[in-house]
N, C-alpha and C. Protein backbone atom coordinates (compact mmCIF):
# COMPACT_ATOMS: atom_id res chain seq x y z
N UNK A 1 12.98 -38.20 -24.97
CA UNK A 1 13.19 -36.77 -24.68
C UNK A 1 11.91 -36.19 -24.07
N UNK A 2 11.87 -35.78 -23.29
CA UNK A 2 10.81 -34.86 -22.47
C UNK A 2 10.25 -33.84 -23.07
N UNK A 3 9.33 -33.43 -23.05
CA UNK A 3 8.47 -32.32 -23.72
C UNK A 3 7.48 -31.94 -22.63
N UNK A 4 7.35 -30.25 -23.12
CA UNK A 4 6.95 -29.52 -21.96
C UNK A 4 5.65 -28.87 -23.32
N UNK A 5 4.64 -28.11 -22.35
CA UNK A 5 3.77 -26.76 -23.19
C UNK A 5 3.76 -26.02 -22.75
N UNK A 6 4.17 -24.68 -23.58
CA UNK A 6 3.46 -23.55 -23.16
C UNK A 6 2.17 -23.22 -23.26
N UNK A 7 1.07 -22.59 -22.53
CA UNK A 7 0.32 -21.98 -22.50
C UNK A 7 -0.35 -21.19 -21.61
N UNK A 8 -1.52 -20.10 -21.84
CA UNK A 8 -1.57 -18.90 -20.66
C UNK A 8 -2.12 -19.88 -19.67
N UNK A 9 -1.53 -19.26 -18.43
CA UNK A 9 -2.13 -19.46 -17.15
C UNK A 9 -2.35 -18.27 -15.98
N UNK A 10 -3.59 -18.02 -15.32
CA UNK A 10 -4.20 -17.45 -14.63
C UNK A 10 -4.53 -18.53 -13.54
N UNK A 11 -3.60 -18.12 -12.38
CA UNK A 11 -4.09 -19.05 -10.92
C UNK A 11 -4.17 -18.17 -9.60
N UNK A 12 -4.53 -18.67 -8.92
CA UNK A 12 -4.33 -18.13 -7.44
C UNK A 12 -3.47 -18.17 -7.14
N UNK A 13 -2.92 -16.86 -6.03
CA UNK A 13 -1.80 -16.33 -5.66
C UNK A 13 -0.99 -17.91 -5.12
N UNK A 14 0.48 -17.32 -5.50
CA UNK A 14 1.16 -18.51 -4.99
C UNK A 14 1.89 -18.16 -3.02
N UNK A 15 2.17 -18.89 -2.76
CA UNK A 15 2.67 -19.24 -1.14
C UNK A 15 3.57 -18.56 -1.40
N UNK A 16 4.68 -19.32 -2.24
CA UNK A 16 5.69 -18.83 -2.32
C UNK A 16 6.34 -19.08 -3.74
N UNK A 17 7.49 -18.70 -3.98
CA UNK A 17 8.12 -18.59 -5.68
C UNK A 17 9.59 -18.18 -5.61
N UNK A 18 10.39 -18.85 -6.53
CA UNK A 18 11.58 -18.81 -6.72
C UNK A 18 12.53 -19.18 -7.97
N UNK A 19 12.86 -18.52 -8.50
CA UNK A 19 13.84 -18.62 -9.94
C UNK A 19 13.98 -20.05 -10.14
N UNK A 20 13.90 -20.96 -11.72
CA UNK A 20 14.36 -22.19 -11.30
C UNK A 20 14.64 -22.19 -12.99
N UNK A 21 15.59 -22.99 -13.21
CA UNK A 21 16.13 -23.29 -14.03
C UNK A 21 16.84 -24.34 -14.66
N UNK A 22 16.51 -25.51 -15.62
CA UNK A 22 16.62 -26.77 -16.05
C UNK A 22 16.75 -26.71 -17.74
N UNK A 23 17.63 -27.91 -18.29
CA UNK A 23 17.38 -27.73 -19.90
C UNK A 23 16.11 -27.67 -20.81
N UNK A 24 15.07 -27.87 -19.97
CA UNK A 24 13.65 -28.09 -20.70
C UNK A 24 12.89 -26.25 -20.74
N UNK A 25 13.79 -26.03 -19.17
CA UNK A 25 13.02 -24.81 -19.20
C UNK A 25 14.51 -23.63 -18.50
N UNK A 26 14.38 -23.00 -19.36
CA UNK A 26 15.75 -21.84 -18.98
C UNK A 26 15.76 -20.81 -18.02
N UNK A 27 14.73 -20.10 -18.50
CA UNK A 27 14.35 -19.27 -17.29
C UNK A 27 12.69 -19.04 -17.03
N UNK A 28 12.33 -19.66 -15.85
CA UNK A 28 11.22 -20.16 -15.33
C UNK A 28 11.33 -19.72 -13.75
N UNK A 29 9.80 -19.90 -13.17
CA UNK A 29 10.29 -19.82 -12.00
C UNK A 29 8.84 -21.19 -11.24
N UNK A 30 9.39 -21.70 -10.01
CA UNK A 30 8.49 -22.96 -9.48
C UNK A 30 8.19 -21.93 -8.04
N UNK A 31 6.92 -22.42 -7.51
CA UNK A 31 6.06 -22.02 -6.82
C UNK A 31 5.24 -22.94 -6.37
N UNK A 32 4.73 -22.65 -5.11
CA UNK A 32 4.29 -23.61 -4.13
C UNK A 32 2.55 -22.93 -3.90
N UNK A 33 1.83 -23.83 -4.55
CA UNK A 33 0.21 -23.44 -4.40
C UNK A 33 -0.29 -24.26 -3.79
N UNK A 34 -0.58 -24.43 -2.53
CA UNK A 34 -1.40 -24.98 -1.28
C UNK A 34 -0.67 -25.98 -0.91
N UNK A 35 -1.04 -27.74 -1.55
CA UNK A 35 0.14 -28.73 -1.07
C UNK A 35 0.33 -29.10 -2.96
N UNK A 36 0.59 -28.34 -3.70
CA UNK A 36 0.99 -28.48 -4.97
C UNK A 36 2.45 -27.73 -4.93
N UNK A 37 3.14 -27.80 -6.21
CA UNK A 37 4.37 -27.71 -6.71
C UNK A 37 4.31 -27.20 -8.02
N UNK A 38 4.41 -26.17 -8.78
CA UNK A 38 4.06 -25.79 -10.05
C UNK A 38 5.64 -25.22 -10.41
N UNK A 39 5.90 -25.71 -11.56
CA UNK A 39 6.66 -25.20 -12.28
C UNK A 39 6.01 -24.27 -13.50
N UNK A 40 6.57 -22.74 -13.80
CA UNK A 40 6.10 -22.68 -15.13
C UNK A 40 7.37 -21.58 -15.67
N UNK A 41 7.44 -21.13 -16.75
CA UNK A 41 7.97 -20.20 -17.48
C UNK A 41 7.12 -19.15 -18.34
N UNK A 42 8.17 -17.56 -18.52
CA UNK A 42 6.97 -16.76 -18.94
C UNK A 42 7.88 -16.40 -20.08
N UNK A 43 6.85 -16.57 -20.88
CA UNK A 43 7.78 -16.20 -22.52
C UNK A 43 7.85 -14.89 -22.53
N UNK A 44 7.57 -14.11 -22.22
CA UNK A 44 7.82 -12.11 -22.13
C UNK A 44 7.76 -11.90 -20.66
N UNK A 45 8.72 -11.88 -20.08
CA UNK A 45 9.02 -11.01 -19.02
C UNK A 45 8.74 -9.79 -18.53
N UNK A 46 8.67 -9.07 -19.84
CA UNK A 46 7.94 -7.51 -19.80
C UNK A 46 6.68 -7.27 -20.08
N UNK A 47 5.74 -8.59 -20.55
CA UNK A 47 4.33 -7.95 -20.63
C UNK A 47 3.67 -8.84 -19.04
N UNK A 48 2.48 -8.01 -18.97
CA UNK A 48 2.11 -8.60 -17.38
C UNK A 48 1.08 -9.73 -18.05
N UNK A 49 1.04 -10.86 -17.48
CA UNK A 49 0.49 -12.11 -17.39
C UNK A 49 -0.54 -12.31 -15.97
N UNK A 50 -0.54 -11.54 -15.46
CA UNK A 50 -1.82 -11.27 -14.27
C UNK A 50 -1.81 -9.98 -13.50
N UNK A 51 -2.54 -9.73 -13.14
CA UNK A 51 -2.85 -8.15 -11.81
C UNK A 51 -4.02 -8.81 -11.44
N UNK A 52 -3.48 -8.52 -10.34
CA UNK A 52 -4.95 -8.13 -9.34
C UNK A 52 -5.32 -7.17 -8.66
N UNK A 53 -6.07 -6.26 -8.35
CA UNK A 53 -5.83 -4.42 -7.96
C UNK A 53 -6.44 -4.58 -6.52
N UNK A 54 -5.92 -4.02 -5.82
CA UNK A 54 -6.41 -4.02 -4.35
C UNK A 54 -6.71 -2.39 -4.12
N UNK A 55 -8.04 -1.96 -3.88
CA UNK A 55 -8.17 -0.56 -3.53
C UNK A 55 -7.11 0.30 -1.94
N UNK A 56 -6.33 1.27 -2.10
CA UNK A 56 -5.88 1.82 -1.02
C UNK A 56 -6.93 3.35 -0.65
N UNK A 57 -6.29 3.57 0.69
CA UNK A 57 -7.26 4.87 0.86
C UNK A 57 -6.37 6.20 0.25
N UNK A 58 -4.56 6.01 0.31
CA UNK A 58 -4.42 7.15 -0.09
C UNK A 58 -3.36 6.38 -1.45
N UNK A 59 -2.61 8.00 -1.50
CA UNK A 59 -1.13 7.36 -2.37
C UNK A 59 -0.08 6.86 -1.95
N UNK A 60 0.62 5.83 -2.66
CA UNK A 60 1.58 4.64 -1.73
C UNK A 60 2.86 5.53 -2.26
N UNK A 61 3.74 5.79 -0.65
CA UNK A 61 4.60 6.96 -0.78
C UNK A 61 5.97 5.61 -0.49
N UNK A 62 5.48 4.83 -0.43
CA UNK A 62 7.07 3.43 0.30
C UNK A 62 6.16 2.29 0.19
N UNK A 63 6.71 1.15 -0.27
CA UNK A 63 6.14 -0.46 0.05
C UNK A 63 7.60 -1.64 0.45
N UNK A 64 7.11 -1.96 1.92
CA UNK A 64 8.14 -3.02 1.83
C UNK A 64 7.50 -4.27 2.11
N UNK A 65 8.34 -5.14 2.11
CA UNK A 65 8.26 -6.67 2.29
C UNK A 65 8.73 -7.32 2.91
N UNK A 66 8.53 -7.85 4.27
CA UNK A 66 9.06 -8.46 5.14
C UNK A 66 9.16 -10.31 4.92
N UNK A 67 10.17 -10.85 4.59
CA UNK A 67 10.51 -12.55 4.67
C UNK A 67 9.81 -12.99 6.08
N UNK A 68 9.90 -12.68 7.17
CA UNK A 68 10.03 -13.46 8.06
C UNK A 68 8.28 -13.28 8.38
N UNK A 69 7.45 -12.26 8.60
CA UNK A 69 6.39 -12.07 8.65
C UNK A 69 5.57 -12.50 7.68
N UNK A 70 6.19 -12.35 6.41
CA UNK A 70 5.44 -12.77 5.08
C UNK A 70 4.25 -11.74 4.72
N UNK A 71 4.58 -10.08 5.06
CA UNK A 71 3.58 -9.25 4.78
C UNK A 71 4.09 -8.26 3.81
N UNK A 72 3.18 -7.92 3.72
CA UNK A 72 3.61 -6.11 2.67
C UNK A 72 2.99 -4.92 3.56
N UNK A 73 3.93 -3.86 3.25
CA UNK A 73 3.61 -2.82 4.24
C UNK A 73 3.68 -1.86 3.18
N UNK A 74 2.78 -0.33 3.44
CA UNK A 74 2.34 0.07 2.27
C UNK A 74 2.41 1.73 3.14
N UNK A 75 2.99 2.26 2.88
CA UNK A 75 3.03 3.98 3.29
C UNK A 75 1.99 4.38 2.50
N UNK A 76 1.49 5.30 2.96
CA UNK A 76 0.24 6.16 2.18
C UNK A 76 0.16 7.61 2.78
N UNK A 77 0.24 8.39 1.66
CA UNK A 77 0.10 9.99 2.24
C UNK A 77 -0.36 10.68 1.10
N UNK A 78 -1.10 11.29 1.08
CA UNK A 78 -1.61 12.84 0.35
C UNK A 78 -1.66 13.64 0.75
N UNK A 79 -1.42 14.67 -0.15
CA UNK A 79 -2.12 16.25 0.18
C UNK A 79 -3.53 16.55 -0.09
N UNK A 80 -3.74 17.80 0.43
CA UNK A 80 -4.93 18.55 0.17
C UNK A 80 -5.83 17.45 0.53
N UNK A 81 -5.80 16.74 1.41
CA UNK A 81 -6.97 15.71 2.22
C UNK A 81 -6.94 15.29 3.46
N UNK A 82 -8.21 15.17 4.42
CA UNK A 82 -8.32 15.08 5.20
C UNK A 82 -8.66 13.83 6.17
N UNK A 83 -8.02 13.22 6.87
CA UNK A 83 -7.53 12.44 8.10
C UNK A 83 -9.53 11.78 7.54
N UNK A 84 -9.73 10.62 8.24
CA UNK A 84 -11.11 9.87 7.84
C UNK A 84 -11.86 10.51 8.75
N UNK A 85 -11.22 10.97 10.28
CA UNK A 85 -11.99 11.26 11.14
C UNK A 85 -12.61 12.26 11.01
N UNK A 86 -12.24 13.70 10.26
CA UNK A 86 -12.29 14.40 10.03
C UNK A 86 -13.46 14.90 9.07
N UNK A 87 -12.97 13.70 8.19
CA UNK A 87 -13.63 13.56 6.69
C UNK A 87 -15.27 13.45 7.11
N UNK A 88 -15.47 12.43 7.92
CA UNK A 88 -16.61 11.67 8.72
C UNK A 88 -17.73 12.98 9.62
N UNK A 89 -16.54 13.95 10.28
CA UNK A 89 -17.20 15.05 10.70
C UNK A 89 -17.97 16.18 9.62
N UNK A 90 -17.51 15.88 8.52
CA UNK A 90 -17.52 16.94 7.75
C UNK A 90 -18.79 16.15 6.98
N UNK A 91 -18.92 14.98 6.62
CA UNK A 91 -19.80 14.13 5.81
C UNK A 91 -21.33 14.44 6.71
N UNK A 92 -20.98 14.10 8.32
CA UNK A 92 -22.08 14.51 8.82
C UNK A 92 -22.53 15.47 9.04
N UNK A 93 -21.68 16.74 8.92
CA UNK A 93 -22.26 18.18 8.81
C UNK A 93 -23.20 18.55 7.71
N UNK A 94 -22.94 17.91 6.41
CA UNK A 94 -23.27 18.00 5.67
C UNK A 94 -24.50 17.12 5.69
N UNK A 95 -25.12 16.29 6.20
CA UNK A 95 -25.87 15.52 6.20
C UNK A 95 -26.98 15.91 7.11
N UNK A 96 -26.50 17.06 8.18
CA UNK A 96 -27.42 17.79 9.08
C UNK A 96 -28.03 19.01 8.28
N UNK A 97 -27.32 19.85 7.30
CA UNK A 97 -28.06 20.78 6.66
C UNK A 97 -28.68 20.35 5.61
N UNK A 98 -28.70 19.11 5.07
CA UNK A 98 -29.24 18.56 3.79
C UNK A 98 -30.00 17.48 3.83
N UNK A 99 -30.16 17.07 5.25
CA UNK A 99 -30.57 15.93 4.95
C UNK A 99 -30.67 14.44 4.29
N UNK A 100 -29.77 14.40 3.54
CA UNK A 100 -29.68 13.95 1.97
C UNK A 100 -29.11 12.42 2.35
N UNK A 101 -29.97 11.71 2.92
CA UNK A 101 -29.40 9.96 3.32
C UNK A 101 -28.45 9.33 2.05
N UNK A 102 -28.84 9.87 0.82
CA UNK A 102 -28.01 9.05 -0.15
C UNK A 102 -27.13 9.23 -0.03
N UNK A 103 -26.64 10.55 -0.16
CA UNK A 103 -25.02 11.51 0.25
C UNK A 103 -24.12 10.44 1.57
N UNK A 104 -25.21 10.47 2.74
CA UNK A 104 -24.38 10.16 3.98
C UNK A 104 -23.86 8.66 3.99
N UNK A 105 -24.70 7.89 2.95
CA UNK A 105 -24.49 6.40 2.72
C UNK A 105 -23.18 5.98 2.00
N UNK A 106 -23.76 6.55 0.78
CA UNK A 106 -22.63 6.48 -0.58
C UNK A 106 -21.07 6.11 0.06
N UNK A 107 -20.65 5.06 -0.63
CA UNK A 107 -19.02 4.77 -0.10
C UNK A 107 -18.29 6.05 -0.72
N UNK A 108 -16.92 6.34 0.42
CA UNK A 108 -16.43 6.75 -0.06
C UNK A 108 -15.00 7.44 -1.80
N UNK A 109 -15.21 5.64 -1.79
CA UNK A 109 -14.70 5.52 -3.37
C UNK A 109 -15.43 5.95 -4.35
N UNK A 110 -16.38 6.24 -4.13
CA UNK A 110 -17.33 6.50 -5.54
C UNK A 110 -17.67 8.35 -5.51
N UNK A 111 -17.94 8.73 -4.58
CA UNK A 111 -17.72 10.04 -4.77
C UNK A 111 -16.47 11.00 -4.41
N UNK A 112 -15.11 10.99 -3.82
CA UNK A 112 -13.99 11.18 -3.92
C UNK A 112 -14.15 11.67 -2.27
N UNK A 113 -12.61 12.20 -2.05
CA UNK A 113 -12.86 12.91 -0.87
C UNK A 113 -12.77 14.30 -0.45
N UNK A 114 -13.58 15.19 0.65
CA UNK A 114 -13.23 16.28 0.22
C UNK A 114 -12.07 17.00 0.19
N UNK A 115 -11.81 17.96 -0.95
CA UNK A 115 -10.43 18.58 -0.80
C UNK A 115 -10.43 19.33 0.28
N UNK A 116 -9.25 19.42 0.88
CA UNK A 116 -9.09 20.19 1.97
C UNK A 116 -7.49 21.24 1.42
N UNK A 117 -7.74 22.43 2.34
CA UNK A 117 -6.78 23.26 2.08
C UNK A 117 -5.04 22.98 1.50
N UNK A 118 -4.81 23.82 1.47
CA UNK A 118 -3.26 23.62 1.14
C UNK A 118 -2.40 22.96 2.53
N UNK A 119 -1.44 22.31 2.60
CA UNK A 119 -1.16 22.12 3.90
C UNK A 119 -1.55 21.14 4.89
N UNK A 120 -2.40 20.44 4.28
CA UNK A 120 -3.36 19.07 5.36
C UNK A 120 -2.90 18.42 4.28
N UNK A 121 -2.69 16.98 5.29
CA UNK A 121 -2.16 16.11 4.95
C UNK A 121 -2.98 14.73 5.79
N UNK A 122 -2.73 13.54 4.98
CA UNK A 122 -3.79 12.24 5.73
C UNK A 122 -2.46 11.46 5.20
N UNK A 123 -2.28 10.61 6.28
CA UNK A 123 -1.45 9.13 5.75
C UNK A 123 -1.91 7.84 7.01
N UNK A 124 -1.45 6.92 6.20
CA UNK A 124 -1.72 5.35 7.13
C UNK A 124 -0.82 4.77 6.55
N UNK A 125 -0.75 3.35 7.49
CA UNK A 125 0.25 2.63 7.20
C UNK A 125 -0.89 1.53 7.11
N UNK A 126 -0.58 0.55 5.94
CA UNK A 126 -1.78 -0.34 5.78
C UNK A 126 -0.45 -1.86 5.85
N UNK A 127 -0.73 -3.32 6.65
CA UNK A 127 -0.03 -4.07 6.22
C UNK A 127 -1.16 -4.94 5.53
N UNK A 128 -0.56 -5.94 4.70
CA UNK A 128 -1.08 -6.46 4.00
C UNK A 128 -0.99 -8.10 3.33
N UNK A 129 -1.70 -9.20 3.46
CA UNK A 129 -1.31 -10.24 3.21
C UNK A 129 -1.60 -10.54 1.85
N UNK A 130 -0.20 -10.82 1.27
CA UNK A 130 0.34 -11.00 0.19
C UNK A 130 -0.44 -12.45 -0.54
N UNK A 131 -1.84 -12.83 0.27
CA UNK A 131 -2.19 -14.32 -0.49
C UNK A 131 -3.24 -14.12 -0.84
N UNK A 132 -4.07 -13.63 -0.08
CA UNK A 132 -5.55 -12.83 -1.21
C UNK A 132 -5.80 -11.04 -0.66
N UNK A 133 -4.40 -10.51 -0.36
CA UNK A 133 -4.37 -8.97 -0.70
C UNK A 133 -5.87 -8.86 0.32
N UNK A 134 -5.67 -9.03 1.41
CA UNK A 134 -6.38 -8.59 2.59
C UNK A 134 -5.58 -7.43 3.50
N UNK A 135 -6.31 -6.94 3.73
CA UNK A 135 -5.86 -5.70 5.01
C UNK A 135 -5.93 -6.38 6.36
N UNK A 136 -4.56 -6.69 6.97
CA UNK A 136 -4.77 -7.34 8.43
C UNK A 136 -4.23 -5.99 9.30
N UNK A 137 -4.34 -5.50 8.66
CA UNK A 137 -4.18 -3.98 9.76
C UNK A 137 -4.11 -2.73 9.38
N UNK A 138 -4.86 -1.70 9.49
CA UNK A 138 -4.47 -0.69 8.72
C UNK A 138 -4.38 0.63 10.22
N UNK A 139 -3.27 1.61 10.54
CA UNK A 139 -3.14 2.52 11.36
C UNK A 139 -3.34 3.84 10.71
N UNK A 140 -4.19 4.69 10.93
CA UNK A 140 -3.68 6.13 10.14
C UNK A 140 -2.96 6.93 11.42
N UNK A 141 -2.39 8.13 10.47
CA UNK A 141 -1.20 8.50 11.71
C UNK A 141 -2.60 9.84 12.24
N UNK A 142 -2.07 10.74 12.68
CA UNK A 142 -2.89 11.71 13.26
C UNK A 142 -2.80 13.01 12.40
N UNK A 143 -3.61 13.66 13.03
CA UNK A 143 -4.04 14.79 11.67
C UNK A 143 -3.17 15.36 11.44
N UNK A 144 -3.17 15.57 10.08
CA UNK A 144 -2.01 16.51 9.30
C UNK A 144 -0.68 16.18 9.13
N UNK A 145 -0.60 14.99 9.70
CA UNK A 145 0.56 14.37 9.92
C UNK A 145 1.05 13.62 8.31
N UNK A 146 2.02 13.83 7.89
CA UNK A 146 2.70 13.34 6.77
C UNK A 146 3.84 12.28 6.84
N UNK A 147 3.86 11.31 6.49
CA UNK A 147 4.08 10.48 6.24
C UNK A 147 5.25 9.66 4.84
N UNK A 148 6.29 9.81 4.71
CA UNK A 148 7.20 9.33 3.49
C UNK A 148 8.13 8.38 3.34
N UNK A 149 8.56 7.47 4.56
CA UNK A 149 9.56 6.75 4.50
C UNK A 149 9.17 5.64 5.87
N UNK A 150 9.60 4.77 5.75
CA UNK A 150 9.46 3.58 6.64
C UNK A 150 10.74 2.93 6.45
N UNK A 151 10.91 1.83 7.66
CA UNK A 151 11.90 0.96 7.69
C UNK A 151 11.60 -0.36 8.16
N UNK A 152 11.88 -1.47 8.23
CA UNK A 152 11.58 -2.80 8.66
C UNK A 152 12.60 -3.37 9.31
N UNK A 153 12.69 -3.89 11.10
CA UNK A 153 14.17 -4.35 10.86
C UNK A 153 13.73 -5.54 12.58
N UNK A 154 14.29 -6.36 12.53
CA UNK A 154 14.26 -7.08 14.11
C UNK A 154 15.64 -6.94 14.83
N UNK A 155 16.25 -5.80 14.15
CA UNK A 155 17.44 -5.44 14.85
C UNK A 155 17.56 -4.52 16.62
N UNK A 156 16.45 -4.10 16.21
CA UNK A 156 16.53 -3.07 18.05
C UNK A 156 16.32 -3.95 19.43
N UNK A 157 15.75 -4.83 19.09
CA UNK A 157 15.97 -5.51 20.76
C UNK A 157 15.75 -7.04 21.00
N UNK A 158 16.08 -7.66 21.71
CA UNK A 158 16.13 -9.08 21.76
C UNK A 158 14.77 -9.89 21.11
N UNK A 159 15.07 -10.76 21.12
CA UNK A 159 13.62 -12.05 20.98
C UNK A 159 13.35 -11.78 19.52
N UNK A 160 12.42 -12.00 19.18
CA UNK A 160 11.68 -12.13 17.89
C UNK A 160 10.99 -10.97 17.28
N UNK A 161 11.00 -9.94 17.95
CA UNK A 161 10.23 -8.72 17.51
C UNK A 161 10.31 -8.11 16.50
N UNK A 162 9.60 -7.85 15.40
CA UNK A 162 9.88 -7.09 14.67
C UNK A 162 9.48 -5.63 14.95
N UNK A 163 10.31 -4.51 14.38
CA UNK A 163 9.85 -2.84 14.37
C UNK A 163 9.63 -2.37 13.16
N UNK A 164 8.83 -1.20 12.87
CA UNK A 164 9.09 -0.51 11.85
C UNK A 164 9.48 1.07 12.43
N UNK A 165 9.92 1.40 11.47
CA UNK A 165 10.50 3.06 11.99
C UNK A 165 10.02 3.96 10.89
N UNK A 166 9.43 5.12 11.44
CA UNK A 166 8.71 5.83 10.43
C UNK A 166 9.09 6.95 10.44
N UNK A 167 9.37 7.96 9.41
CA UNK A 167 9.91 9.17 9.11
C UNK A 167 8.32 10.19 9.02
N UNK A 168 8.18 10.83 9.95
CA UNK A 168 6.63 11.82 9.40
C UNK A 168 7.38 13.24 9.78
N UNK A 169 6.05 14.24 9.11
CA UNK A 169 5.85 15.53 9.84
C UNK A 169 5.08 16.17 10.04
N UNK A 170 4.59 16.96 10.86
CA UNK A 170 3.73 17.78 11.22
C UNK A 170 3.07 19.23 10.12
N UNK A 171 2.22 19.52 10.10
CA UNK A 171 2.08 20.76 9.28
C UNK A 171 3.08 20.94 7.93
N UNK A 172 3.26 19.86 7.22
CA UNK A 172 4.32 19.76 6.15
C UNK A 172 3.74 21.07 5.17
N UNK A 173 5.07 21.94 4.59
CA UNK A 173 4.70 22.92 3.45
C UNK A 173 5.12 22.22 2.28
N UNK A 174 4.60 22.21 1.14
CA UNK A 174 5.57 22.09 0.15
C UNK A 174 6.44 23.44 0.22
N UNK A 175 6.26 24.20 -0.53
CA UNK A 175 6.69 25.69 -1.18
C UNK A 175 6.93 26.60 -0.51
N UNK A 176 7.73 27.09 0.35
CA UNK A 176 9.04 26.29 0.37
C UNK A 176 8.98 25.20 1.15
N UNK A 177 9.54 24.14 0.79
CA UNK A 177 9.50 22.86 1.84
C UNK A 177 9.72 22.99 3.28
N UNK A 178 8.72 22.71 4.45
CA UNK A 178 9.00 23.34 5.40
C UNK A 178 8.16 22.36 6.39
N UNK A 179 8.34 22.32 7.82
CA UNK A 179 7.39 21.67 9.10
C UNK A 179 7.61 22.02 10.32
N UNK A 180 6.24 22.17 11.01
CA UNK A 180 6.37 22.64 12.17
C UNK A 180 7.37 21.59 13.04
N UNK A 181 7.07 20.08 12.83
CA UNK A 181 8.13 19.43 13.60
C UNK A 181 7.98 18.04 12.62
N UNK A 182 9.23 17.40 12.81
CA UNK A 182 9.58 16.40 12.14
C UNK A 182 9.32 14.98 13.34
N UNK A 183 9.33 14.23 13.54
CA UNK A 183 9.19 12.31 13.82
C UNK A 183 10.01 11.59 13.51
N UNK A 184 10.83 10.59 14.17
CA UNK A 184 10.88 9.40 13.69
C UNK A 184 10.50 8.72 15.07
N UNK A 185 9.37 7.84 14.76
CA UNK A 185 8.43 6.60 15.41
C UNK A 185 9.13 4.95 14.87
N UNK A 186 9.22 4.49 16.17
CA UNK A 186 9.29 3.33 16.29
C UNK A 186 7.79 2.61 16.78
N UNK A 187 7.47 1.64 15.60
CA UNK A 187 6.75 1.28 16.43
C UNK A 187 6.88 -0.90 16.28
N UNK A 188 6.42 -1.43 17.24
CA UNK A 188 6.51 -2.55 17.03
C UNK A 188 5.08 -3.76 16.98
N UNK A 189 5.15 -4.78 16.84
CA UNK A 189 3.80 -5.55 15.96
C UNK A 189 4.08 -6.47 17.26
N UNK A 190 3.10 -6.78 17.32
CA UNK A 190 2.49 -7.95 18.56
C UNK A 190 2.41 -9.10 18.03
N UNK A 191 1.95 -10.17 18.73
CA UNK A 191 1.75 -11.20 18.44
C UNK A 191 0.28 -11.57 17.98
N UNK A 192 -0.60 -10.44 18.13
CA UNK A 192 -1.79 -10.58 16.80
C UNK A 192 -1.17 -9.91 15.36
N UNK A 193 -0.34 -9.35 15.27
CA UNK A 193 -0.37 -7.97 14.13
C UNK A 193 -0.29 -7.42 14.07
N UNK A 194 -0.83 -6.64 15.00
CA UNK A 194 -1.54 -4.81 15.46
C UNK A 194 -0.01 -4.22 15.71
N UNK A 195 0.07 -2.62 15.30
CA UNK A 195 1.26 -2.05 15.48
C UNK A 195 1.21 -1.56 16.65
N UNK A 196 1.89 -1.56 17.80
CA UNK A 196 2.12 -0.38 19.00
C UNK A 196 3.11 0.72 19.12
N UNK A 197 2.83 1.40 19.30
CA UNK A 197 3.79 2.58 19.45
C UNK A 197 5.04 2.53 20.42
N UNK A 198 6.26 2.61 20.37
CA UNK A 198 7.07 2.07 21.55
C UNK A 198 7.71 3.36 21.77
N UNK A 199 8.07 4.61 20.99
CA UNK A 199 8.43 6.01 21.09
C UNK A 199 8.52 6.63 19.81
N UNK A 200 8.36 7.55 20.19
CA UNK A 200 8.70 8.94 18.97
C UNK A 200 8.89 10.23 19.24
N UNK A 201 10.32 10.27 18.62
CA UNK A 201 11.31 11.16 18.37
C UNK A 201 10.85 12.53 17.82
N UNK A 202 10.99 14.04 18.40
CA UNK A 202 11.24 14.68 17.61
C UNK A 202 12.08 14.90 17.18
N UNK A 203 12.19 15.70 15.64
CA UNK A 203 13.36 16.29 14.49
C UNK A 203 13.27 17.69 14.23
N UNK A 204 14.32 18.20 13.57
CA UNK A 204 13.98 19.74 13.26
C UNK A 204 13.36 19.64 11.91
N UNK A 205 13.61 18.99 11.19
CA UNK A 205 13.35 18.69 9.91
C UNK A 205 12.67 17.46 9.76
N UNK A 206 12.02 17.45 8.27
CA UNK A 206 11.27 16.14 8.12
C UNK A 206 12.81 15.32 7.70
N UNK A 207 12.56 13.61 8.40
CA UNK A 207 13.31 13.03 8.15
C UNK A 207 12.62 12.05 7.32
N UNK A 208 13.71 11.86 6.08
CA UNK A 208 13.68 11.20 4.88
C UNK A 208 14.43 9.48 4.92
């Protein structure tokens, strides 16, 4: 009779992974780590058995996952903050009346960013490889521009292309919910990665 062990394991991200199931082991799942083959099973399903945290620049408003690319795509939008370019103008203003080299150095994770009024808005679209959680591309949209919904599809035009389609808006209000103009952007990925813009739509409304 065959005999198996449990015990904890902590490894590097796997290639790939898929449900597998045998009398030794019921519900398990096998995974492919470099030119290895790992089978394992997780005795609690509901407690986490690894994280790894990858820093973003804003809040993740959509995440999808593309099979065929093998990436993660990550919406990001806040309020009351301002676009990097912006941010960058404002860091060096501040760095002309103060002088203050530590200020102008300091990363931006460690001292926050500045708040900006009611009504400004910053988002990017970051993609992301799912094997050591690298950034192979990150786009931010343009100022004030808001950002909430994405799509993934190689349905719009021949060959191999993939698109994403993005829902934004302009001058977004919360209270009452409101925008000067609404978006939906198509845009499509090259054969490095990089997203290009192929058109965008105005809306009367933000589209969701």
């Amino acid at each position: 009779m065959s005999k198996y062990q449990m015990s904890p394991m902590s490894i590097e991200g796997l290639t790939s992974v898929a449900s597998f199931s045998s009398e030794q082991c019921r519900e398990g799942m096998i995974g492919i780590f470099g030119s290895s083959l790992k089978i394992f099973a997780v005795d609690k399903l509901g407690e986490m058995f690894n994280q790894i945290t990858m820093p973003l620049m804003y809040t993740v408003r959509d995440m999808k996952y593309d099979l065929e690319m093998k990436k993660i795509f990550t919406l990001e939008t806040d309020h009351l903050t301002y676009d990097s370019s912006t941010r960058e103008i404002i860091k060096n203003q501040i760095y002309e009346h103060t002088g203050d080299e530590e200020y102008k150095n300091v990363p931006e994770n460690q001292i926050g960013y500045p708040k900006a009024p009611n009504g400004q808005w910053a988002s990017c679209i970051r993609v992301i490889n799912p094997i050591d959680l690298t950034t192979v591309h990150l786009m931010e949209l343009g100022a004030n521009e808001a950002a909430f919904s994405m799509f993934i599809t190689d349905r719009l035009g021949a060959g191999d292309t993939t698109y994403l389609i993005l829902g934004s808006a302009k001058n977004m209000k919360i209270k009452p919910k409101s925008c000067d103009l609404g978006f939906i952007s198509v845009y499509y990925f090259t054969q490095d990665g990089d997203l290009r813009l192929m058109h965008k739509t105005q809306t009367e409304d933000l589209p969701m």
